[in-house]
Structures are given as C-alpha cells and as structure tokens.
C-alpha atoms as a PDB file:
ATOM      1  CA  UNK A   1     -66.998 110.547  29.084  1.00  0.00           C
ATOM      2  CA  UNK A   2     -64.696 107.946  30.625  1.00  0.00           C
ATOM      3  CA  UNK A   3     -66.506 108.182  34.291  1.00  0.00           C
ATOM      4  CA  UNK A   4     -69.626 107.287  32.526  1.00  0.00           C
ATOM      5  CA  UNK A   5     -68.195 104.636  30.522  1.00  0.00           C
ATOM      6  CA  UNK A   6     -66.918 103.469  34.361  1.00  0.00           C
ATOM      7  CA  UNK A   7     -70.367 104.090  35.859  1.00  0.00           C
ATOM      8  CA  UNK A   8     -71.691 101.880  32.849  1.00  0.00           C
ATOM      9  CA  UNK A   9     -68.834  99.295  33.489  1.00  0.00           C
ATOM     10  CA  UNK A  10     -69.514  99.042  37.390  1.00  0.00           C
ATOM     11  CA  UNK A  11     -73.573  98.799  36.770  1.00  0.00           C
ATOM     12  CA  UNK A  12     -72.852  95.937  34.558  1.00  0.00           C
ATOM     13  CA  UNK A  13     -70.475  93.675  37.104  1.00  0.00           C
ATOM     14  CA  UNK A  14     -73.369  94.568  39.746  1.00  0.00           C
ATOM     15  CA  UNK A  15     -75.979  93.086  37.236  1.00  0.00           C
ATOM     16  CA  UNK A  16     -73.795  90.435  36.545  1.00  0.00           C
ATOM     17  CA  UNK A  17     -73.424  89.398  39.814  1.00  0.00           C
ATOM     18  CA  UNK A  18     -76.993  90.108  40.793  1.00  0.00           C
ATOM     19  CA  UNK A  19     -78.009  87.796  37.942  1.00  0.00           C
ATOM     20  CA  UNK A  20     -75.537  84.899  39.392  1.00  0.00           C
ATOM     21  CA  UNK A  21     -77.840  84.062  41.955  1.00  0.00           C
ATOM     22  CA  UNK A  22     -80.891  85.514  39.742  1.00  0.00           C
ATOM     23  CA  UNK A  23     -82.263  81.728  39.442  1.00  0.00           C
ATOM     24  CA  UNK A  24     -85.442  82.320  37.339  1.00  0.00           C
ATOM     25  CA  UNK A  25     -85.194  86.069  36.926  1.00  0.00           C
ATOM     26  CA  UNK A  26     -87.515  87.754  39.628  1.00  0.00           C
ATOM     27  CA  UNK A  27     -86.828  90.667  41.076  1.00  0.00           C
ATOM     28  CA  UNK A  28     -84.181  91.338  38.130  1.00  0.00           C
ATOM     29  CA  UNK A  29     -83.387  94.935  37.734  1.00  0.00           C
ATOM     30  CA  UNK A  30     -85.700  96.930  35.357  1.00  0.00           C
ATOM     31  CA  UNK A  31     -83.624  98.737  32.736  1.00  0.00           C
ATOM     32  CA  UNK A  32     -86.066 100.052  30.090  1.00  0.00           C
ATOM     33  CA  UNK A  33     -90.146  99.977  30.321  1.00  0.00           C
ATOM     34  CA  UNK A  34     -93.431 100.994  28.882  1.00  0.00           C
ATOM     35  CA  UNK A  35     -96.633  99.790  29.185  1.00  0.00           C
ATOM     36  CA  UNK A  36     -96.543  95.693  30.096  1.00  0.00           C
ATOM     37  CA  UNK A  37     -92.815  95.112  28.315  1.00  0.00           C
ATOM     38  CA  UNK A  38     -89.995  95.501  30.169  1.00  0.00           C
ATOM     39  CA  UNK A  39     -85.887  94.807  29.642  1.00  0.00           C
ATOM     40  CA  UNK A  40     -84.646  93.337  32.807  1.00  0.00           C
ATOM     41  CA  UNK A  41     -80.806  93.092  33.284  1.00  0.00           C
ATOM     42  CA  UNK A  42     -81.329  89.159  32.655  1.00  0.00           C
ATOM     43  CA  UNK A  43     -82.258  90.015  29.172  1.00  0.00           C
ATOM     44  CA  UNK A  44     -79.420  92.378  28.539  1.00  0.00           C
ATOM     45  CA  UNK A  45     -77.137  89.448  30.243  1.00  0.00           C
ATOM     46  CA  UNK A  46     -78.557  87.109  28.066  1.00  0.00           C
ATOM     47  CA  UNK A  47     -78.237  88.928  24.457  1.00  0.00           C
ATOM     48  CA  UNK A  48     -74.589  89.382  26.161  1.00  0.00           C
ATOM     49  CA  UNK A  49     -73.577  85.621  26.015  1.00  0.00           C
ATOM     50  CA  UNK A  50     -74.557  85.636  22.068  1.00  0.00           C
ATOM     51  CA  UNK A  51     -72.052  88.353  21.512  1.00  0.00           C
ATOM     52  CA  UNK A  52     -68.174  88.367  21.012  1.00  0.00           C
ATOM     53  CA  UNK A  53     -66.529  90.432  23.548  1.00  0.00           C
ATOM     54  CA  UNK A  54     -65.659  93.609  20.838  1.00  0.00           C
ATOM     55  CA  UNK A  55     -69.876  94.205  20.787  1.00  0.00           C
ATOM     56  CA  UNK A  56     -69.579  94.203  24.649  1.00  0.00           C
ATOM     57  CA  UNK A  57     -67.176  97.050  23.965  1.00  0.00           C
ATOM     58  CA  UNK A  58     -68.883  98.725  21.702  1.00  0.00           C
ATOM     59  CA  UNK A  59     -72.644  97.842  23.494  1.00  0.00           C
ATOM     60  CA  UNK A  60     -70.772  99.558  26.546  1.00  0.00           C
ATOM     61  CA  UNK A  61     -68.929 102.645  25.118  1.00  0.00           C
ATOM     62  CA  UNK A  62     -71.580 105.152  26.291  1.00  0.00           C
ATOM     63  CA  UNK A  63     -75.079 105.618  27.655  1.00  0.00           C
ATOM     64  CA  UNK A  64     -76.478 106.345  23.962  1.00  0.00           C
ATOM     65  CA  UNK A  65     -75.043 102.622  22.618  1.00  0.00           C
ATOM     66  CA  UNK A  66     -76.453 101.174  25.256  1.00  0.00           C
ATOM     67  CA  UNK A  67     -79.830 102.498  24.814  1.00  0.00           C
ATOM     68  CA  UNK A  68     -80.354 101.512  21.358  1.00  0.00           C
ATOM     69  CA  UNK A  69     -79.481  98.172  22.194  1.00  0.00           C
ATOM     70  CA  UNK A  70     -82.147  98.266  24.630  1.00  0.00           C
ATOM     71  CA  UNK A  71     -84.304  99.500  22.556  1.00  0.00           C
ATOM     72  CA  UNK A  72     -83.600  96.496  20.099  1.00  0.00           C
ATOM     73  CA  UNK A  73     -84.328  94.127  23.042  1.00  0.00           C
ATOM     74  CA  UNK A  74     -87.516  95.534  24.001  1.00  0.00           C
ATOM     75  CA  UNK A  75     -88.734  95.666  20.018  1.00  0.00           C
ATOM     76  CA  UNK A  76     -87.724  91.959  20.001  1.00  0.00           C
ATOM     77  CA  UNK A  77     -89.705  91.079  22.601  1.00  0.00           C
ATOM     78  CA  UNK A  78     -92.442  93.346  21.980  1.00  0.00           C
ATOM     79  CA  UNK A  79     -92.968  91.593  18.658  1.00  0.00           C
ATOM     80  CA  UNK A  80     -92.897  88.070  20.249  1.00  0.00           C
ATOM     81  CA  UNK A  81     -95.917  89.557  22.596  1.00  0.00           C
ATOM     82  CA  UNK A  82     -98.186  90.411  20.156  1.00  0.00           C
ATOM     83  CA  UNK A  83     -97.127  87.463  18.134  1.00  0.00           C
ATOM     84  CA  UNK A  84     -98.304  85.046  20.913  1.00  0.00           C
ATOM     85  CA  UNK A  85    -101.520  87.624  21.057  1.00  0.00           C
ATOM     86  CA  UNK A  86    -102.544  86.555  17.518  1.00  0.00           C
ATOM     87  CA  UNK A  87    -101.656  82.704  18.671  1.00  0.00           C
ATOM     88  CA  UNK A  88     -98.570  82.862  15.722  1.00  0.00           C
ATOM     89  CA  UNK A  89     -97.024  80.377  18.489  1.00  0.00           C
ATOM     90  CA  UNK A  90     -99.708  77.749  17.674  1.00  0.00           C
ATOM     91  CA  UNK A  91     -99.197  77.913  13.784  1.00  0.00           C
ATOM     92  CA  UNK A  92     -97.759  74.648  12.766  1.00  0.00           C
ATOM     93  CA  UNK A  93     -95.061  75.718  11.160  1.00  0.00           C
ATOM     94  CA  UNK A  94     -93.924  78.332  13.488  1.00  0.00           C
ATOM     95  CA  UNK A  95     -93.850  75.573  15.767  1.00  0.00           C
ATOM     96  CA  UNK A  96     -92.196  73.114  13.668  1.00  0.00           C
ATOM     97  CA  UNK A  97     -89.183  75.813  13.165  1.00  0.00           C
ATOM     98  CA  UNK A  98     -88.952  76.710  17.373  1.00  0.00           C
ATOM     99  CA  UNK A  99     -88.157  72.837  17.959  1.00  0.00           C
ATOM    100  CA  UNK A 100     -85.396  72.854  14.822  1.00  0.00           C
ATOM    101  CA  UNK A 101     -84.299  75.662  16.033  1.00  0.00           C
ATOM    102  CA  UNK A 102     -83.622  74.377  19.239  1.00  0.00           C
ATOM    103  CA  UNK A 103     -82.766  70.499  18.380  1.00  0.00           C
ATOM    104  CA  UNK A 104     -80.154  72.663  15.864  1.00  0.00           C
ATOM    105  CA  UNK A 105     -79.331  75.085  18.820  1.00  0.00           C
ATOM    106  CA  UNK A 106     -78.854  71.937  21.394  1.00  0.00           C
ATOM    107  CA  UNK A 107     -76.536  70.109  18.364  1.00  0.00           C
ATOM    108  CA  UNK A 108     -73.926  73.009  17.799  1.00  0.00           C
ATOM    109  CA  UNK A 109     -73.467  72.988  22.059  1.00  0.00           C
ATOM    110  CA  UNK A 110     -72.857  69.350  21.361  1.00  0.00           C
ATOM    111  CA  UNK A 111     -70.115  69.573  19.180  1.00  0.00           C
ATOM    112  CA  UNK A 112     -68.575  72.753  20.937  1.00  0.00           C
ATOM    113  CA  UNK A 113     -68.636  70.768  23.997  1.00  0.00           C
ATOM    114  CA  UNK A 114     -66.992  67.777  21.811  1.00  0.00           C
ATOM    115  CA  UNK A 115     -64.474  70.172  20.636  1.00  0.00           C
ATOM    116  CA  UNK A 116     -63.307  71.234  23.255  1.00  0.00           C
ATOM    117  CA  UNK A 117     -62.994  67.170  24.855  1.00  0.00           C
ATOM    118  CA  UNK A 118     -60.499  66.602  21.692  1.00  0.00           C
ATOM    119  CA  UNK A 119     -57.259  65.802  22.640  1.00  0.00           C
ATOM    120  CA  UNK A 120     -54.713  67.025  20.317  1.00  0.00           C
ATOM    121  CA  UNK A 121     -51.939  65.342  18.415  1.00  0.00           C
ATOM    122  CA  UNK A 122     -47.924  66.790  18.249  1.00  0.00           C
ATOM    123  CA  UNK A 123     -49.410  68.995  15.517  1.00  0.00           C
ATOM    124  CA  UNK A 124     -45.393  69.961  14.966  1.00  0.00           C
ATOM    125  CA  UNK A 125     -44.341  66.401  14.369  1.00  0.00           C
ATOM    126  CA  UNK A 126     -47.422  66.046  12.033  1.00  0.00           C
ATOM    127  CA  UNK A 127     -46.707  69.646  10.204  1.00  0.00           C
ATOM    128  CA  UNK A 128     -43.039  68.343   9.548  1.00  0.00           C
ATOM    129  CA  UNK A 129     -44.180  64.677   8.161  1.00  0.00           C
ATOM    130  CA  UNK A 130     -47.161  66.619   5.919  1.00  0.00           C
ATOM    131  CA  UNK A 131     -43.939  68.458   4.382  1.00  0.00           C
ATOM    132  CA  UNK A 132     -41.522  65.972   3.882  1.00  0.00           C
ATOM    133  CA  UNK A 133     -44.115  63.840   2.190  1.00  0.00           C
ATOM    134  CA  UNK A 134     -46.414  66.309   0.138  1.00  0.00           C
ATOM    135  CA  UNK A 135     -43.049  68.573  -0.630  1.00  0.00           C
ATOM    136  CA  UNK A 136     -44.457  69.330  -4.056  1.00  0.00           C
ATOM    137  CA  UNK A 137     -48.032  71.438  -2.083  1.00  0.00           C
ATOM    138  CA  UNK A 138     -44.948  73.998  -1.133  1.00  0.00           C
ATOM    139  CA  UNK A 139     -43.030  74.654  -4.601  1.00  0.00           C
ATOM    140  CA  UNK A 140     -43.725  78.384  -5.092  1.00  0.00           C
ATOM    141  CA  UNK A 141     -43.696  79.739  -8.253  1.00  0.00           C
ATOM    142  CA  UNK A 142     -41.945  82.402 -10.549  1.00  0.00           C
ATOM    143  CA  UNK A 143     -43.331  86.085  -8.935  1.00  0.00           C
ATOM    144  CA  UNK A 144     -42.793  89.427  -9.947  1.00  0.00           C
ATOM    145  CA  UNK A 145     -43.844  92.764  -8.846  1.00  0.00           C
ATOM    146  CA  UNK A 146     -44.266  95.421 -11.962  1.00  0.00           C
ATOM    147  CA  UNK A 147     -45.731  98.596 -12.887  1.00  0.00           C
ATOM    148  CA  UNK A 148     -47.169  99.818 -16.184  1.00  0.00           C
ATOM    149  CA  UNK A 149     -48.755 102.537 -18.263  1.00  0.00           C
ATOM    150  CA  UNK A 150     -51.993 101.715 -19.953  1.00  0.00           C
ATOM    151  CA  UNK A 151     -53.591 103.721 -22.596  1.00  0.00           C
ATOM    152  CA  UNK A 152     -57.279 101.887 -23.305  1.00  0.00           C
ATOM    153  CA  UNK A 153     -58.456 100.935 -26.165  1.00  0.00           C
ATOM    154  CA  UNK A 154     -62.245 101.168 -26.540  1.00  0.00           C
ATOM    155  CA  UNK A 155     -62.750 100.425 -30.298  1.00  0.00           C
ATOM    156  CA  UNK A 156     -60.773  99.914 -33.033  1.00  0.00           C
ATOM    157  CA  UNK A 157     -60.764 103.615 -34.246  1.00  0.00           C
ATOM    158  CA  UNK A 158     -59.026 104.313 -30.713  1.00  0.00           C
ATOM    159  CA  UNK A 159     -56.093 101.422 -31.679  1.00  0.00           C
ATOM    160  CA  UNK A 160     -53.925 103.313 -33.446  1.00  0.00           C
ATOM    161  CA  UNK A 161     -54.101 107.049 -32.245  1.00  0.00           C
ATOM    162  CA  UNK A 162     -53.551 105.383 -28.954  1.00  0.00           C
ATOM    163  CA  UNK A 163     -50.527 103.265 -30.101  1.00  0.00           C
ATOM    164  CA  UNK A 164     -48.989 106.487 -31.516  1.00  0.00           C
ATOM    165  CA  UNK A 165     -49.531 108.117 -27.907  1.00  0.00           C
ATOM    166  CA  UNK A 166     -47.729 105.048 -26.532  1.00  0.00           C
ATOM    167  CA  UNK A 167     -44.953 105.175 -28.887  1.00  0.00           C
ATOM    168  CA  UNK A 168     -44.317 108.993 -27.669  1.00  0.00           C
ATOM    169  CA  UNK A 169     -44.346 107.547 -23.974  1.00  0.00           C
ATOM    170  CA  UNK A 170     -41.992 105.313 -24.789  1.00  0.00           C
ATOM    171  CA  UNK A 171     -39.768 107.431 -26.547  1.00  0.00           C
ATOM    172  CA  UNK A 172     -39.799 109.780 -23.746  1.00  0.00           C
ATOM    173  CA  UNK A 173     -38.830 107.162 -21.051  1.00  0.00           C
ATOM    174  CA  UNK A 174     -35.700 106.244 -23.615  1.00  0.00           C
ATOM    175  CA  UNK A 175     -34.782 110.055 -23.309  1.00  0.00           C
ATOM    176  CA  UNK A 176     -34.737 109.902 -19.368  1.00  0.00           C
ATOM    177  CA  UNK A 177     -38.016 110.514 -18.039  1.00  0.00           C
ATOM    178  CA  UNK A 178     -38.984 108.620 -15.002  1.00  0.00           C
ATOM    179  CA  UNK A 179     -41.628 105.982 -15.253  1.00  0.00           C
ATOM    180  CA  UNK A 180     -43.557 106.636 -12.131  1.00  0.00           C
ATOM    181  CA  UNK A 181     -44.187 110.290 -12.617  1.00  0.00           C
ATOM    182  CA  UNK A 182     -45.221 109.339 -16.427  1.00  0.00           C
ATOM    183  CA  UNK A 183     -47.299 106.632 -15.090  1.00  0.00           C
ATOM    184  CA  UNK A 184     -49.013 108.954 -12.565  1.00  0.00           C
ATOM    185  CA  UNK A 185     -49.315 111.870 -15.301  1.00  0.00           C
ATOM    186  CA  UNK A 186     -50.845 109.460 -18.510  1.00  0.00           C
ATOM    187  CA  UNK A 187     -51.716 105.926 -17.317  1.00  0.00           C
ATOM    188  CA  UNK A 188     -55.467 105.366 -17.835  1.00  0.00           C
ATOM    189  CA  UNK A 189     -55.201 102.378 -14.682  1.00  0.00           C
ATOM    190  CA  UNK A 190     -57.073 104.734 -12.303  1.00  0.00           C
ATOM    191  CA  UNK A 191     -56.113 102.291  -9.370  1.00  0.00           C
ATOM    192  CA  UNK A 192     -52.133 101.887 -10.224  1.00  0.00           C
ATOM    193  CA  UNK A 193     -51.220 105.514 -11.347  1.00  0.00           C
ATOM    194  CA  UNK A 194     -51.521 107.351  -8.215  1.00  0.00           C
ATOM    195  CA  UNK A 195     -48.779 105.029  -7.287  1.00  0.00           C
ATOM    196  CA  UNK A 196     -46.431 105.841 -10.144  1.00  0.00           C
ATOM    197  CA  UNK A 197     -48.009 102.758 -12.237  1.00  0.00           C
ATOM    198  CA  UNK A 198     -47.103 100.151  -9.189  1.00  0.00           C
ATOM    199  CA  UNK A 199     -49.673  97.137  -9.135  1.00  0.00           C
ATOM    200  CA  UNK A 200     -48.561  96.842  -5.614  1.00  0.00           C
ATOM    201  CA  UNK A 201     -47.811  93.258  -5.119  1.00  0.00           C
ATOM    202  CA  UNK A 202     -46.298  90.130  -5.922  1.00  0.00           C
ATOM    203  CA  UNK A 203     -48.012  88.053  -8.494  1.00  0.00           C
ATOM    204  CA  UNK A 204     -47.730  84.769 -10.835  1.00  0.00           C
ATOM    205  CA  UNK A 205     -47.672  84.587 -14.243  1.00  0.00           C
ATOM    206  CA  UNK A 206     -51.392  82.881 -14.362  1.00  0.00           C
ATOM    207  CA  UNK A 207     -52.341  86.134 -12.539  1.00  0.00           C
ATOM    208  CA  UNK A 208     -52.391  88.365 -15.173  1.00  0.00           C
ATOM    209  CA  UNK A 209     -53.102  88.143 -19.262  1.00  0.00           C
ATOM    210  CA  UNK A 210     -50.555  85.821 -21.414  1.00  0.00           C
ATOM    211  CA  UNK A 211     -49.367  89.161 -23.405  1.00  0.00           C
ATOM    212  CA  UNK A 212     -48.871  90.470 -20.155  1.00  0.00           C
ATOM    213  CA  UNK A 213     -47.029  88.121 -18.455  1.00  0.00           C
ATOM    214  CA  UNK A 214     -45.152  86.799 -21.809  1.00  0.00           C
ATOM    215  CA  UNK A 215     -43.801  90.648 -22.083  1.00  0.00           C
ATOM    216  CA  UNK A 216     -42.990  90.742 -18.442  1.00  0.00           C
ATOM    217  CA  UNK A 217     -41.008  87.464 -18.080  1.00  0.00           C
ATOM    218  CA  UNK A 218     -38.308  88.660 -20.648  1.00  0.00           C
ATOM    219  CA  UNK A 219     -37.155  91.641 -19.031  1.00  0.00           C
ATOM    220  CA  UNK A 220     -34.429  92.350 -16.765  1.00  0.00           C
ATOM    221  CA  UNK A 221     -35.168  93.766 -13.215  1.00  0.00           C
ATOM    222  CA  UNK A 222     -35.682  97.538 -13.636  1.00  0.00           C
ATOM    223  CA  UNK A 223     -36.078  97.135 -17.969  1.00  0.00           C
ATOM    224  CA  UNK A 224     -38.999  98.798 -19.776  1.00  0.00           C
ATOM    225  CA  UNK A 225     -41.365  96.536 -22.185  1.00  0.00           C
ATOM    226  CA  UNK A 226     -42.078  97.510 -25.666  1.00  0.00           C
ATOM    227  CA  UNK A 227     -45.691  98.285 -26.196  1.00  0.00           C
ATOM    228  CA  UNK A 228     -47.779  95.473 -25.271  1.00  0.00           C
ATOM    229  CA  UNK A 229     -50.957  95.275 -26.064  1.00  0.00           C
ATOM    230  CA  UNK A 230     -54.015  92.863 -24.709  1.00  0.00           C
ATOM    231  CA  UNK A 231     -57.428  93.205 -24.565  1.00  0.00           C
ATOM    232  CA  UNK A 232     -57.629  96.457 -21.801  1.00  0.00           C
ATOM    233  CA  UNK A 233     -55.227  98.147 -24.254  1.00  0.00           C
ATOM    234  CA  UNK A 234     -51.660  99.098 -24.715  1.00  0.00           C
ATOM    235  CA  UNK A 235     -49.047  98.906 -21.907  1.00  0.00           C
ATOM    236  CA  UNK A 236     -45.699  99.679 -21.591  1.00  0.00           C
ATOM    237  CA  UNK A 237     -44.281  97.106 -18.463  1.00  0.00           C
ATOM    238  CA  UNK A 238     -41.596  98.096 -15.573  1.00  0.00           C
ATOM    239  CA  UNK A 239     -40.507  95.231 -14.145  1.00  0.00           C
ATOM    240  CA  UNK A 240     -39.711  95.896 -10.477  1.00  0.00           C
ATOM    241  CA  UNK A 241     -38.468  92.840  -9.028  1.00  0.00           C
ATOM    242  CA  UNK A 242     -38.822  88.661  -9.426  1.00  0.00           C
ATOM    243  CA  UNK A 243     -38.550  85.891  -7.415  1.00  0.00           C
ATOM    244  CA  UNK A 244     -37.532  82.701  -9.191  1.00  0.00           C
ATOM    245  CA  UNK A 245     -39.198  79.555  -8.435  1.00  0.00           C
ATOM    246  CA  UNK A 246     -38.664  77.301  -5.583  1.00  0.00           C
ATOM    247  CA  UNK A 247     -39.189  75.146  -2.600  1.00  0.00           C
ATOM    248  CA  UNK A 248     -40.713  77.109   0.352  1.00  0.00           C
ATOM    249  CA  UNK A 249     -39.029  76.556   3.379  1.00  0.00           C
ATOM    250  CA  UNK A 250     -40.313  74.420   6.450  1.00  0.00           C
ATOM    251  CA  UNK A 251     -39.691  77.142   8.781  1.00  0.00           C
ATOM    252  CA  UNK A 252     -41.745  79.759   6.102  1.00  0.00           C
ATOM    253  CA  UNK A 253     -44.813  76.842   5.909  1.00  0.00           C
ATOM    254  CA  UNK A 254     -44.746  75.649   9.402  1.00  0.00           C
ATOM    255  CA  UNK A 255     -47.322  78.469  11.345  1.00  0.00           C
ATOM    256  CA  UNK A 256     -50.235  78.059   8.282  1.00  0.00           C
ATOM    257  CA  UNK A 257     -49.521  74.258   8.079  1.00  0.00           C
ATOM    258  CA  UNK A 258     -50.040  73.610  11.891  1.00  0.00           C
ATOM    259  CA  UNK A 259     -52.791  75.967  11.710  1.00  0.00           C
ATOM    260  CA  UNK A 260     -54.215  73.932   8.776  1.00  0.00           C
ATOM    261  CA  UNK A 261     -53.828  70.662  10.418  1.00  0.00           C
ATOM    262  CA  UNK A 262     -55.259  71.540  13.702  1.00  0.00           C
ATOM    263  CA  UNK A 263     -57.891  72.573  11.611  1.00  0.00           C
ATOM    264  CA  UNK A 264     -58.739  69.775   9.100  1.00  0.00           C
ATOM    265  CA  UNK A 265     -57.944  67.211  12.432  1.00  0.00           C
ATOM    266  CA  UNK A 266     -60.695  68.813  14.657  1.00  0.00           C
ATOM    267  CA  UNK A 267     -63.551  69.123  11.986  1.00  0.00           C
ATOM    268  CA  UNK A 268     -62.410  65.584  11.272  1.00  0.00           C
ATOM    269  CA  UNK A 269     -62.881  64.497  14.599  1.00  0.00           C
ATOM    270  CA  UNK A 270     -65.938  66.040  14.952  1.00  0.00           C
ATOM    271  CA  UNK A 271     -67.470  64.587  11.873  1.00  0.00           C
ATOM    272  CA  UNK A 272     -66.412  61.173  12.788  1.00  0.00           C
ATOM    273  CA  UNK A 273     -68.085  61.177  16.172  1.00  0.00           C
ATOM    274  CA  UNK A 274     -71.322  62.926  14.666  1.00  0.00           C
ATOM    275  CA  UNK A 275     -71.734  59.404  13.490  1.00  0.00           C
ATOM    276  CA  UNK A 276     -72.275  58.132  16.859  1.00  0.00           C
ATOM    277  CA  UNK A 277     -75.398  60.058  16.836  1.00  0.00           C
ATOM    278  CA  UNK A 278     -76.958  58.383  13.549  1.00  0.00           C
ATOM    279  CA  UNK A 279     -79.405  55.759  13.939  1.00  0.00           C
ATOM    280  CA  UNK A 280     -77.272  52.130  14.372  1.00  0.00           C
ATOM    281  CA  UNK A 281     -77.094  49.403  12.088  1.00  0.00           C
ATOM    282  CA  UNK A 282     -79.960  47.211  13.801  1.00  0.00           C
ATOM    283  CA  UNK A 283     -82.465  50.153  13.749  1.00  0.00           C
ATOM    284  CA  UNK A 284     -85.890  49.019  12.192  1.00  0.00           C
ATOM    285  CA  UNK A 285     -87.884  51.093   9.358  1.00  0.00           C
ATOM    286  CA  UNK A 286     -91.510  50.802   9.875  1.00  0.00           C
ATOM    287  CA  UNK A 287     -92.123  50.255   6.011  1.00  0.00           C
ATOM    288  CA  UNK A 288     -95.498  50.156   6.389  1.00  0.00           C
ATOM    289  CA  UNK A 289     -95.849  53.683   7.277  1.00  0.00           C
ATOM    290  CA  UNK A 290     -93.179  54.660   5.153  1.00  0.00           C
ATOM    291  CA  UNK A 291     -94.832  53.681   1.972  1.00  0.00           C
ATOM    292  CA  UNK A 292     -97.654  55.390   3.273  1.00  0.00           C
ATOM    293  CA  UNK A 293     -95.909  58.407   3.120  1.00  0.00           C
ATOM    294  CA  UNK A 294     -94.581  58.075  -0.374  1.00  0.00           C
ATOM    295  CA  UNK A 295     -96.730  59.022  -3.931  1.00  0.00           C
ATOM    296  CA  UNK A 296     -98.683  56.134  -5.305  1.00  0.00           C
ATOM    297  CA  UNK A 297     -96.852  54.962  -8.740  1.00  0.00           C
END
C-alpha cells in the first residue's frame, strides 16, 4: 500500500510539472476516457487548486480514492456536454448566472489579493490598549462544575412517588454512599450518569435553571443539595468545585484578543477599500431610463 501511495505521489509531481509548461492543455496526459469525454491531468490539476491540502491527502491515499474523484470529474463535465448539446448555455438565465459567477469569482481574488497587500498594525500594543480600556469585556463570572441525580417528572401523578424515591437517595448518601456510583445506578440524565452524575464542565449561573443554580450557589465545595426540583424533575446537586468571579488576566486574554483584532482590523480594511470600487460621487443616473424601468403609479 505505501509504494502505491508513492507511485501515486510521483505521477502527480510529473503531472504537475508537465502541466507547468502545459500552456493551453494539449497533449495533457489522458487519465480516464470513454467515448468523446476525457479527464486530462489539467483537469485533475485544476479541481486540485479548489481544494485544501487534507482532500489532496485524502484524493491521493490510494488508487480507489483517486478513481472516484475521477469519476466525479468526468460526470461533471459530461453533464456540461450534453448541456451545451441542448444549447442550456444560450438560456438567458444560465447565462446571466456564468457572468455573476465569474464577476463574483473575479471579486473574492480581489480582496484575497487585497488581503494579503494589508500591512499590519503592533497587534500586541493594540491587544494591551483594547484591555486596559474595555477592562470590564474580561470580568469572568462566578463558575462551578457539579453533578446531580435526576429523577423526571412526567406528570403530576409521577411528583410525589418520585420525590419519595429522591428522599431515599438522599437518605442513603447521608448514610455514606457515594454519589457517583448512585448517580450512575438511579439518575434518569442518560448523558451525565455514566459519568457518576458529572455535567462535565464549568458553567455560569445563567447556564442552567434558577432552582438549579439558586440550590447550587449555597453549597460548600463537595456538599450535597436538598431535593431540588425544576421543571425536568427532582435533583439532588454535588457541587464539585467554583471559581469566584473576577478579572481575567492580560496574559489569559492576550492569544484570542490578538486573534480577534487581527481579525475585526483586516475585514475592516477590506470593507473600507471595497468602497473604492463603488460608483464615485460625480457618477450620472440616466433617469430617463431608470423610470422606464420602474411600475407606472
């Protein structure tokens, strides 16, 4: 398997550099045929410079991947074949979209190529200023991580058979027994009690239902709730661990708010020089043929 995934890597760089000095694509190599359509290794080339480099990979991993892509090219242009047969190309409309398409095509190259002409500010000296500023964008608040045991409550002739049930849960955890292996034996959270009852991250207080949190901010680190109850049921709460609020840290901020600026400062840039392109102030309407166009009143 790996020499063939070689043999496939070395035909490629020859096609590649075949197709260097291919200028308009005669005497390309033929990789698939039948009948009057054939995939040259321009095409594959081509669909190649649409792709990120992991579908090169994958394209590439074996004779059979590379086939059905190959396959997919010659469909495509199959289809465009008989589509010309029938004259689809001379529709109006099909028209109409092939020039947006490429006016649209022609604009995004624009604004990579703009992109990449941007000269960048000291994003660090802007991150720092953005913080000392807009210090109150980086105030954290109050997390906790917590685990719990829910019996549900479907209707109100389940409530209190099911907050009897509770109330023997809870009674049992007073005597000793450990939460997690309750949680994993009776909670009715299908995705927290394989994991002893764990919800498996930190979260804030506006994350989860006011009974919820309410119950959850009172207790100690490592306490047990009474039984709580909101509208998925009863609970009985562990709380795990809390962070109080505060200020995050430059250093913690810094990556994401570079990244952020670097961001927001290139679409910016990009947007502002888009307006180059629209028509300027001294350009004329032909009103005339503009009320033409419009519905008589």
């Amino acid at each position: 398997m790996r020499a063939m995934q070689l043999m496939i890597g070395m035909l490629f760089s020859s096609l590649t550099a075949v197709m260097v000095w291919a200028g308009d694509g005669a005497d390309q190599p033929i990789l698939l045929s039948a009948g009057e359509i054939v995939v040259t290794a321009q095409d594959l080339q081509q669909r190649f410079l649409l792709l990120p480099k992991t579908e090169h990979d994958k394209i590439l991993a074996g004779p059979d991947s590379l086939k059905d892509f190959l396959r997919l090219i010659y469909q495509d242009k199959h289809m465009a074949v008989a589509a010309e047969r029938l004259k689809l190309n001379e529709d109006p409309a099909v028209q109409a979209k092939l020039i947006l398409v490429q006016q649209q095509v022609l604009a995004e190259a624009l604004r990579e190529h703009t992109r990449k002409q941007i000269e960048s500010p000291d994003f660090a000296a802007l991150a720092r200023e953005h913080y000392t500023v807009r210090r109150d964008e980086f105030q954290l608040p109050e997390q906790f991580k917590a685990a719990h045991i829910l019996k549900k409550v479907q209707c109100d002739c389940e409530r209190e058979p099911k907050r009897q049930v509770m109330e023997q849960l809870r009674v049992r955890l007073q005597g000793g027994e450990e939460f997690a292996t309750l949680a994993k034996a009776e909670s009715e959270d299908v995705s927290t009690a394989p994991q002893g009852g764990d919800l498996g991250r930190w979260f804030k207080r506006s994350d989860v239902v006011a009974p919820f949190a309410d119950a959850l901010a009172k207790l100690e680190k490592g306490q047990v709730s009474d039984i709580v109850e909101t509208q998925y049921g009863f609970h009985l709460i562990k709380k795990l661990d809390d962070q109080p609020a505060r200020l995050q840290s430059f250093d913690e901020a810094r990556e994401s708010l570079e990244q952020r600026l670097r961001g927001s400062y290139v679409d910016d840039q990009i947007v502002e020089r888009a307006k180059d392109y629209l028509p300027p102030a001294d350009a004329k309407f032909n009103e005339t043929a503009l009320q033409s166009l419009l519905p008589a009143h």
